[in-house]
N, C-alpha and C. Protein backbone atom coordinates (compact mmCIF):
# COMPACT_ATOMS: atom_id res chain seq x y z
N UNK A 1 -18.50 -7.88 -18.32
CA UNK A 1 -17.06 -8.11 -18.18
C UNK A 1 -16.74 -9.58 -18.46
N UNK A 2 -15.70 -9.53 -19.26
CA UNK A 2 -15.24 -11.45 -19.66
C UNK A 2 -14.44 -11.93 -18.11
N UNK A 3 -14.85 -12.96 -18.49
CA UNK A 3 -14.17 -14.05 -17.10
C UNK A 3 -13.04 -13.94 -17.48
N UNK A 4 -12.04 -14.58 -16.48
CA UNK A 4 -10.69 -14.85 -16.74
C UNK A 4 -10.34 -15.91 -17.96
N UNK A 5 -11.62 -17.38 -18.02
CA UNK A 5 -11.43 -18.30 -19.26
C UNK A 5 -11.56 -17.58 -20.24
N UNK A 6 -12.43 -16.51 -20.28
CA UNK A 6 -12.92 -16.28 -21.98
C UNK A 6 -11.78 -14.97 -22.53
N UNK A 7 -10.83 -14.80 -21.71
CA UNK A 7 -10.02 -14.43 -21.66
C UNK A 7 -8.65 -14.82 -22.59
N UNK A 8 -8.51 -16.37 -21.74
CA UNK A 8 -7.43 -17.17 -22.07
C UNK A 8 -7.93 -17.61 -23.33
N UNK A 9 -9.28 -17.79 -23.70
CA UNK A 9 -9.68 -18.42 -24.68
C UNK A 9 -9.80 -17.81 -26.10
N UNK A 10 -9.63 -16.02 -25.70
CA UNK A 10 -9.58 -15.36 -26.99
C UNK A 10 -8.08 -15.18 -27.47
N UNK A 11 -7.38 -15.43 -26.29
CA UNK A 11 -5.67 -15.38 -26.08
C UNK A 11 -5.82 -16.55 -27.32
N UNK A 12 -5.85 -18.14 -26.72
CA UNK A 12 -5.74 -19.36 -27.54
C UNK A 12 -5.97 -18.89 -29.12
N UNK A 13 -7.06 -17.99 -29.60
CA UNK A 13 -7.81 -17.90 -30.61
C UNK A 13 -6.61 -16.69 -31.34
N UNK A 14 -6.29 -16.11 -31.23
CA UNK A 14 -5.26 -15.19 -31.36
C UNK A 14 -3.88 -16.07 -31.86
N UNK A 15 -3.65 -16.41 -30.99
CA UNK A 15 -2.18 -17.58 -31.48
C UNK A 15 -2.55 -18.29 -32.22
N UNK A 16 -3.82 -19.18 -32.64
CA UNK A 16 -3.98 -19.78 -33.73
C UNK A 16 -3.85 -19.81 -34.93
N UNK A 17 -3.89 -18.00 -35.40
CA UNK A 17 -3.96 -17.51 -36.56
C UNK A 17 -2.50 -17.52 -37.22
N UNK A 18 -1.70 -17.27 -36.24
CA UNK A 18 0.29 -17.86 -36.60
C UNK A 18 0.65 -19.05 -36.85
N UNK A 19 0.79 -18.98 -37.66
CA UNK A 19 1.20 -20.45 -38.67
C UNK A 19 2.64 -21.14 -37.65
N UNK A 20 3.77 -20.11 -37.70
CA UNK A 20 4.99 -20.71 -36.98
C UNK A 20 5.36 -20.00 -35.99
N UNK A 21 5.96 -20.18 -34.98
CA UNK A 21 6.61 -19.58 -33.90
C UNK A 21 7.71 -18.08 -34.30
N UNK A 22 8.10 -18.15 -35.29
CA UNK A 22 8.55 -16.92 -35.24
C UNK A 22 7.61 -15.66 -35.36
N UNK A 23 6.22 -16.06 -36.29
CA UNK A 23 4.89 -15.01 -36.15
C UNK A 23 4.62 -14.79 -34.67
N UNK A 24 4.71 -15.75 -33.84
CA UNK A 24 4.14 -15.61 -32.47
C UNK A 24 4.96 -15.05 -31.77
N UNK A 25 6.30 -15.61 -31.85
CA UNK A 25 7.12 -14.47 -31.08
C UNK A 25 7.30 -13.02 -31.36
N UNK A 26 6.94 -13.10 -32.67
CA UNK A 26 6.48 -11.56 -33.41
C UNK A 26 5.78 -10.50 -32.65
N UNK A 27 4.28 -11.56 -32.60
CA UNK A 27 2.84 -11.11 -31.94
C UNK A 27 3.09 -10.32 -30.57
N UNK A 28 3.89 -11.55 -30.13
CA UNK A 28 4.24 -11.25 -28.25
C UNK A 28 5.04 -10.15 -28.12
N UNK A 29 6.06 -9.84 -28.70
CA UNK A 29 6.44 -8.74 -28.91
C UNK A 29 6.15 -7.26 -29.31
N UNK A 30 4.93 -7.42 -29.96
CA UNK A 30 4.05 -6.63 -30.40
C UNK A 30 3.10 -6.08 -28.86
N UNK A 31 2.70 -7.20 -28.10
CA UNK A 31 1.57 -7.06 -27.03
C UNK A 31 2.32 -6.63 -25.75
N UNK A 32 3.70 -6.77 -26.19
CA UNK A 32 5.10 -5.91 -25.28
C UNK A 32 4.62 -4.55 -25.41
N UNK A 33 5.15 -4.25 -26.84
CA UNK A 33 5.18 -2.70 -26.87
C UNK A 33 3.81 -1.85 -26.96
N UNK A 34 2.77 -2.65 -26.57
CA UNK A 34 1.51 -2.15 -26.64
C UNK A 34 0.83 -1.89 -25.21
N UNK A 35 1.88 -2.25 -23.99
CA UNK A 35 1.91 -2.23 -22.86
C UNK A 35 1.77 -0.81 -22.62
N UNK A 36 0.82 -0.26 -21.77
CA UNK A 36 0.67 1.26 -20.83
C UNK A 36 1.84 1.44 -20.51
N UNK A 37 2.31 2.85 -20.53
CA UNK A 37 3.31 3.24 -19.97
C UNK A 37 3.70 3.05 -18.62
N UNK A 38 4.86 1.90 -17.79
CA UNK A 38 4.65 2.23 -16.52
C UNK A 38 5.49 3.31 -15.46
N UNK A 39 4.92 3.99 -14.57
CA UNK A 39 5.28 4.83 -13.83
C UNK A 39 6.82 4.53 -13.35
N UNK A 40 7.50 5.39 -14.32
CA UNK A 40 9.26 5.24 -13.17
C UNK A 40 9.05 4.80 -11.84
N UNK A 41 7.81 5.99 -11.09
CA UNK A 41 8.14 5.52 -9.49
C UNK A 41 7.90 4.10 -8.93
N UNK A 42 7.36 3.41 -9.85
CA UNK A 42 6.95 1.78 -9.98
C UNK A 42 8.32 0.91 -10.20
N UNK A 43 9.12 1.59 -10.40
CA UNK A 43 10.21 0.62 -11.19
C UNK A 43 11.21 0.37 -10.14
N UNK A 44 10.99 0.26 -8.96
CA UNK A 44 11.43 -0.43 -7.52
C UNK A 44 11.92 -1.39 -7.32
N UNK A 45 12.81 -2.23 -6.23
CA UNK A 45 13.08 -3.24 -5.96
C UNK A 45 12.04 -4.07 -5.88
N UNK A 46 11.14 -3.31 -4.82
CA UNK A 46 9.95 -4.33 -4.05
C UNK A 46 8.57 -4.54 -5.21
N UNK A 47 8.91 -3.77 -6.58
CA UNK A 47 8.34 -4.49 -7.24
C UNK A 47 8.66 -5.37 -8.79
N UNK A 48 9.86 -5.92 -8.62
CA UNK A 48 11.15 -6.58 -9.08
C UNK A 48 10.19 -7.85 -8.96
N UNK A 49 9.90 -9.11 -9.92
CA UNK A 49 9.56 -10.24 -9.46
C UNK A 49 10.82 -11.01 -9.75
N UNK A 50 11.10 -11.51 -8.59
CA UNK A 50 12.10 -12.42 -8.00
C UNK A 50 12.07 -13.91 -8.75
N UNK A 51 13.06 -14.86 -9.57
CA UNK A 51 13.11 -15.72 -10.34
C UNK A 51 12.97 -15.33 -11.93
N UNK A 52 12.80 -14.17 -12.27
CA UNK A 52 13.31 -13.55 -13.44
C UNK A 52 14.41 -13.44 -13.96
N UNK A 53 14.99 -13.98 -15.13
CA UNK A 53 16.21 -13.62 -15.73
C UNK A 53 16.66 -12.07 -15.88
N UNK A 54 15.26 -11.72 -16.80
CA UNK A 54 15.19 -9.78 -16.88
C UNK A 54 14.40 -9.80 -15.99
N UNK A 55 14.50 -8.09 -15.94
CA UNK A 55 13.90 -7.03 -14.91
C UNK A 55 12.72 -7.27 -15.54
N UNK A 56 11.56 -7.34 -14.57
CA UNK A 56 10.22 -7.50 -14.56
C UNK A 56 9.69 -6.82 -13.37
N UNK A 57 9.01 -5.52 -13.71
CA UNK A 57 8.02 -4.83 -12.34
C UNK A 57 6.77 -5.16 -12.52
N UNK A 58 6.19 -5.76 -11.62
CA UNK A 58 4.79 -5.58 -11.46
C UNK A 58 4.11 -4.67 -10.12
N UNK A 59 3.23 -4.23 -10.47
CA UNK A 59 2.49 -3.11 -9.31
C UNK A 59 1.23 -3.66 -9.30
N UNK A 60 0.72 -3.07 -8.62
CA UNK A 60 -0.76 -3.41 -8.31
C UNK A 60 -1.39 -2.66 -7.39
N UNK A 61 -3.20 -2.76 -7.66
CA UNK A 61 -3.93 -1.21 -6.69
C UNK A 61 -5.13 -2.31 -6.82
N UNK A 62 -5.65 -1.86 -5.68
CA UNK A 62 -7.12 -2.40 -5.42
C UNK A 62 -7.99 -1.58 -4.78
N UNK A 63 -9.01 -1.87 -5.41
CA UNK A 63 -10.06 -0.72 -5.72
C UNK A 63 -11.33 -1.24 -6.13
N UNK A 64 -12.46 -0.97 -4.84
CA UNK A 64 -13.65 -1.75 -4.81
C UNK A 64 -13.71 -3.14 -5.45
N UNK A 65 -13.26 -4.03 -4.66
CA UNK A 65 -12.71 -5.41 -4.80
C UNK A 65 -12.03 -5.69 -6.28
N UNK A 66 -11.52 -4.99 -6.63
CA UNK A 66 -10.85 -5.40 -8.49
C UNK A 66 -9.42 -5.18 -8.24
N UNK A 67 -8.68 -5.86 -8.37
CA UNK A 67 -7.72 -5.90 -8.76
C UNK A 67 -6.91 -5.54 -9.93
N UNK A 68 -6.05 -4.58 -10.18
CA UNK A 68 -5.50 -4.15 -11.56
C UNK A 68 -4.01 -4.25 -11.36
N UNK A 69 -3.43 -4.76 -12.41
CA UNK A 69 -1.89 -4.66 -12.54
C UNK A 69 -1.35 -3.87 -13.72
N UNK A 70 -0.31 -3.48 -13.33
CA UNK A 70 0.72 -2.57 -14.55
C UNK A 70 2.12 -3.55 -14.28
N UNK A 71 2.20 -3.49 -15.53
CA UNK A 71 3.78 -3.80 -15.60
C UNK A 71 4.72 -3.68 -16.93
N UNK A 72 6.23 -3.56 -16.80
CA UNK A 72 7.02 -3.49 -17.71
C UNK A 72 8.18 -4.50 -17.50
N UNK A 73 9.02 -4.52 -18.25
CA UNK A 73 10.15 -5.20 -18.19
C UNK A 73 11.39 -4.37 -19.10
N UNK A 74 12.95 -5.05 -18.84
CA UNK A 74 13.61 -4.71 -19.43
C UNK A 74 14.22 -5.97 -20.75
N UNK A 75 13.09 -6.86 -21.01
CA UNK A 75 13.47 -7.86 -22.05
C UNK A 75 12.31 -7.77 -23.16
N UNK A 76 11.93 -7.89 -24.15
CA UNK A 76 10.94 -7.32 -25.00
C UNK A 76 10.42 -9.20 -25.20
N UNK A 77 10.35 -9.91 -24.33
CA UNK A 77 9.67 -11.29 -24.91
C UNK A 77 8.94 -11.19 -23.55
N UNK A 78 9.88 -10.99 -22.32
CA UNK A 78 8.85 -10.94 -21.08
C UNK A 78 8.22 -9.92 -21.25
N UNK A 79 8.81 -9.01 -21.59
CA UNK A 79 7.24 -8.00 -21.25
C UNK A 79 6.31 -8.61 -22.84
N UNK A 80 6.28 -9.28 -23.56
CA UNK A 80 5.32 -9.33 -24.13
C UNK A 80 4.55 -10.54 -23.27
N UNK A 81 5.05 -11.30 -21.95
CA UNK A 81 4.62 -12.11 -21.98
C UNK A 81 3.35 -11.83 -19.88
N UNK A 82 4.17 -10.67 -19.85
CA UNK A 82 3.78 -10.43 -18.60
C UNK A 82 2.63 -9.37 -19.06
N UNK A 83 2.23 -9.01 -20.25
CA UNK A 83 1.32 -8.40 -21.18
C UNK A 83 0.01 -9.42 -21.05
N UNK A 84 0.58 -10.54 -21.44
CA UNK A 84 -0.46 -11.89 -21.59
C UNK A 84 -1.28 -11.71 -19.92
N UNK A 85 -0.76 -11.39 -19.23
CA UNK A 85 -0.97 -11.96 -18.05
C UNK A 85 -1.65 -11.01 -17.25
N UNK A 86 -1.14 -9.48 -17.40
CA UNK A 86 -2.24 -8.83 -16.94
C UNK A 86 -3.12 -8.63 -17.84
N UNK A 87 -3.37 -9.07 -19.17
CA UNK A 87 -4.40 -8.83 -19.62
C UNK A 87 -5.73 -10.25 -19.18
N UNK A 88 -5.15 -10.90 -18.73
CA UNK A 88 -6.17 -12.09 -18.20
C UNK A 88 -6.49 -11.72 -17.03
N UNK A 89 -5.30 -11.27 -16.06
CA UNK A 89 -5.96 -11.52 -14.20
C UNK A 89 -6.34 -9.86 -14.15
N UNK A 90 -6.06 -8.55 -14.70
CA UNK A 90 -6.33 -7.21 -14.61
C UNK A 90 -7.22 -6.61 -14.24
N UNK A 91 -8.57 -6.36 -13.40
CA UNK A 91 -9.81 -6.32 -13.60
C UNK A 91 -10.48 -6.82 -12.81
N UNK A 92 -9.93 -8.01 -12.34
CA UNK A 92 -10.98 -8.85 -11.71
C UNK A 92 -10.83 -9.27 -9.95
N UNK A 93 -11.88 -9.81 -9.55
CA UNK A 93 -11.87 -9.61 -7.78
C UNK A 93 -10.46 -11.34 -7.35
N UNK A 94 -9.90 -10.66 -6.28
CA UNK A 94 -9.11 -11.87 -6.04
C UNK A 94 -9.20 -12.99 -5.87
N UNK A 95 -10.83 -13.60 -5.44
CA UNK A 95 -11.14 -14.41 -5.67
C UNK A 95 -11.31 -15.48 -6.68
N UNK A 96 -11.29 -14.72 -7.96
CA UNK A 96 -11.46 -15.47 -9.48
C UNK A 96 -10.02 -14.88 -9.90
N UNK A 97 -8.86 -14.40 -9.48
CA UNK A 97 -7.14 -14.57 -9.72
C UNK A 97 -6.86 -15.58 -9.07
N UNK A 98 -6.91 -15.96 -7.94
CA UNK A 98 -6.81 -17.26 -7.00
C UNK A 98 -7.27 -18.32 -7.51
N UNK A 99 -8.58 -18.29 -7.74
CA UNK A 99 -9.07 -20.33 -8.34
C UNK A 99 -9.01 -19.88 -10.23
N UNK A 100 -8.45 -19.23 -10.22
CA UNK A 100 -8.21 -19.17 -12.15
C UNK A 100 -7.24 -20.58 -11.99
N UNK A 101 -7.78 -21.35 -13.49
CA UNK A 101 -6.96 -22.43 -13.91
C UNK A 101 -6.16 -22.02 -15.42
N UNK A 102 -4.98 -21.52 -15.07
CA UNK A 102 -4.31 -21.00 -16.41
C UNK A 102 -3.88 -22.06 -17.35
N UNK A 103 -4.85 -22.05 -18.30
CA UNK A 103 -4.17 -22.88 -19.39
C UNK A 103 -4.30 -22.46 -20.57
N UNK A 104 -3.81 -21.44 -20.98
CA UNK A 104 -3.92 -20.50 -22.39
C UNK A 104 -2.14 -20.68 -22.35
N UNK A 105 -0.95 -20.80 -21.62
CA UNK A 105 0.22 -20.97 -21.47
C UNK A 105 0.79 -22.05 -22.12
N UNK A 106 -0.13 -23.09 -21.77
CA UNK A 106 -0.16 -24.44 -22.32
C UNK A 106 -0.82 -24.68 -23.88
N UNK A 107 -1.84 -24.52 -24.17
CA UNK A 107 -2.41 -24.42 -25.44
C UNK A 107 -1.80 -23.61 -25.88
N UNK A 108 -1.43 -22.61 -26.03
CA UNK A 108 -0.45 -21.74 -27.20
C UNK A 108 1.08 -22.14 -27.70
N UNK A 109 1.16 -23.01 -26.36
CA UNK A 109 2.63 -23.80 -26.84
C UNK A 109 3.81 -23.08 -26.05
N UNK A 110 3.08 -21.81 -25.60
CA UNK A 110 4.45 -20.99 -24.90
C UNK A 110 5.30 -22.01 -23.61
N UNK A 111 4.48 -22.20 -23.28
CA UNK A 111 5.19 -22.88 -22.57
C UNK A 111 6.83 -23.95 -22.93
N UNK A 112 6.56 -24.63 -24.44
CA UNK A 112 7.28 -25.49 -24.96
C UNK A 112 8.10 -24.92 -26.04
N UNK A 113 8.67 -23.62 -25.98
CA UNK A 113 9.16 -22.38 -26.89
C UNK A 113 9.62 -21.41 -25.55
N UNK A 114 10.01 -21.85 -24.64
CA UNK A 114 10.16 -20.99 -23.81
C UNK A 114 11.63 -21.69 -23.05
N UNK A 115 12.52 -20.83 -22.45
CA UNK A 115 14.06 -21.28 -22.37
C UNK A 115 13.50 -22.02 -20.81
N UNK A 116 14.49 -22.61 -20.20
CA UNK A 116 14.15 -22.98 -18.80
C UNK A 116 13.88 -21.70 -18.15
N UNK A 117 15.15 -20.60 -18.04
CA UNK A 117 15.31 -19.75 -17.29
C UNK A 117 13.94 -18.89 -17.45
N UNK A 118 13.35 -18.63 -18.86
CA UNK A 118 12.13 -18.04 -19.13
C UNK A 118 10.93 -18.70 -18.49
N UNK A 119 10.83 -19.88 -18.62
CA UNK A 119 10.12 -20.73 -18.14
C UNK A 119 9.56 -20.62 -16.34
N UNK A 120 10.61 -20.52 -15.98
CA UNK A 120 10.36 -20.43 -14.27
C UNK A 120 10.27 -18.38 -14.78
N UNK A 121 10.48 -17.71 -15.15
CA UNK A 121 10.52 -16.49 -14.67
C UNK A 121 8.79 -16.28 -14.98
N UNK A 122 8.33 -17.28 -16.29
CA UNK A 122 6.72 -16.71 -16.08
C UNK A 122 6.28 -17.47 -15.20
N UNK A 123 6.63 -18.46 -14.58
CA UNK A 123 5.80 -19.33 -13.27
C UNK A 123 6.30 -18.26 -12.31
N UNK A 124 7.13 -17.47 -11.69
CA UNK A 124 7.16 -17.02 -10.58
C UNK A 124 6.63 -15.02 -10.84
N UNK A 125 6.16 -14.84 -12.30
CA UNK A 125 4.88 -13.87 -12.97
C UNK A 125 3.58 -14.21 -12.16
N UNK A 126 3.37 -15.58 -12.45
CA UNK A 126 2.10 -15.87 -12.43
C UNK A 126 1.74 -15.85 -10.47
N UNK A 127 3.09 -16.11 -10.25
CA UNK A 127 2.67 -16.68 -8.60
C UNK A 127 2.48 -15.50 -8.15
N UNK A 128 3.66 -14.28 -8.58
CA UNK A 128 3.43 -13.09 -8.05
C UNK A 128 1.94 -12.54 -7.93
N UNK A 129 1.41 -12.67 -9.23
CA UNK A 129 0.26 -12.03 -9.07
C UNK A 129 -0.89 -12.86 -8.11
N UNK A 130 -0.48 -13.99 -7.71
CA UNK A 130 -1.78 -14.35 -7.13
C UNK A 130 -1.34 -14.35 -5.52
N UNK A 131 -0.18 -14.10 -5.59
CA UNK A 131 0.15 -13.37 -3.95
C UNK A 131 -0.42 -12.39 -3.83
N UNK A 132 -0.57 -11.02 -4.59
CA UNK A 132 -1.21 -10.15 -4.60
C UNK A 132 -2.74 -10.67 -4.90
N UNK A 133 -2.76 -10.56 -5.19
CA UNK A 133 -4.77 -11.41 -4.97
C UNK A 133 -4.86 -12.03 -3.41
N UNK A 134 -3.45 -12.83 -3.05
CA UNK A 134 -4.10 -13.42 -1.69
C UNK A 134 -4.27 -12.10 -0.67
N UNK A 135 -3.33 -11.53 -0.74
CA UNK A 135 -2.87 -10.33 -0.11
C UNK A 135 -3.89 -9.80 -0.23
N UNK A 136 -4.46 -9.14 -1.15
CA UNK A 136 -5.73 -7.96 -1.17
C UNK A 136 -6.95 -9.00 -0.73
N UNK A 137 -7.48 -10.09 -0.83
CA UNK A 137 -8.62 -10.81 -0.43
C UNK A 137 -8.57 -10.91 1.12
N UNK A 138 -7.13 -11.10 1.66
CA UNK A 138 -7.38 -11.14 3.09
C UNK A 138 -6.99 -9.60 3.88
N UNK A 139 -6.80 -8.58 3.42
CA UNK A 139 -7.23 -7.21 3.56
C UNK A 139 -8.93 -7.24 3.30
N UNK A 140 -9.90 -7.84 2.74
CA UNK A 140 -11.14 -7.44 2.92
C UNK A 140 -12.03 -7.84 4.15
């Protein structure tokens, strides 16, 4: 199983190959609609992440210490971007979602192509999920 870096690092390797930002916003859009179907009954308040412009659900199940997320959105750039994100933390024990150092956000540039309002909605993506990591680590 890949770590969470070699993760971010095939992410980095991926965006490289796009010459300009409109290919990439292309891409991301693409890794939107390539998202698992998620369960209507998922599409809840309580799993609404809060500081989002669009609707963004994330869920989550834990299961012999691994952590897995599903999610969708109702904006086709966040969900390509909340795509990015469970495909890095998805898989893995809460311990290595917690001390992960995300910087595939930064090297791809998303970060600096991203509106303010977008901007905080993937920082409060990212926090969500590692609430859920704290959450399931101190359930063990």
């Amino acid at each position: 199983m890949q770590s969470i870096q070699q993760i971010q690092d095939q992410i980095i390797d991926e965006f490289e190959f796009f010459q300009d930002w409109s290919e990439k916003y292309q891409y991301l859009i693409d890794l939107g609609k390539n998202l698992p179907n998620f369960n209507d009954n998922n599409r809840i308040d309580s799993n609404l992440i809060k500081g989002c412009q669009s609707k963004v659900w994330l869920n989550s199940s834990f299961d012999d210490n691994i952590v897995k997320f599903e999610a969708d959105s109702d904006a086709i750039i966040s969900k390509g971007i909340i795509s990015l994100l469970i495909r890095v933390f998805s898989g893995h024990k809460p311990e290595e979602i917690i001390a992960a150092d995300i910087n595939f956000i930064e090297k791809i540039g998303l970060n600096s192509h991203l509106s303010q309002t977008r901007a905080n909605g993937l920082l409060s993506m990212i926090k969500q999920i590692k609430i859920y990591a704290l959450a399931y680590q101190a359930k063990k």
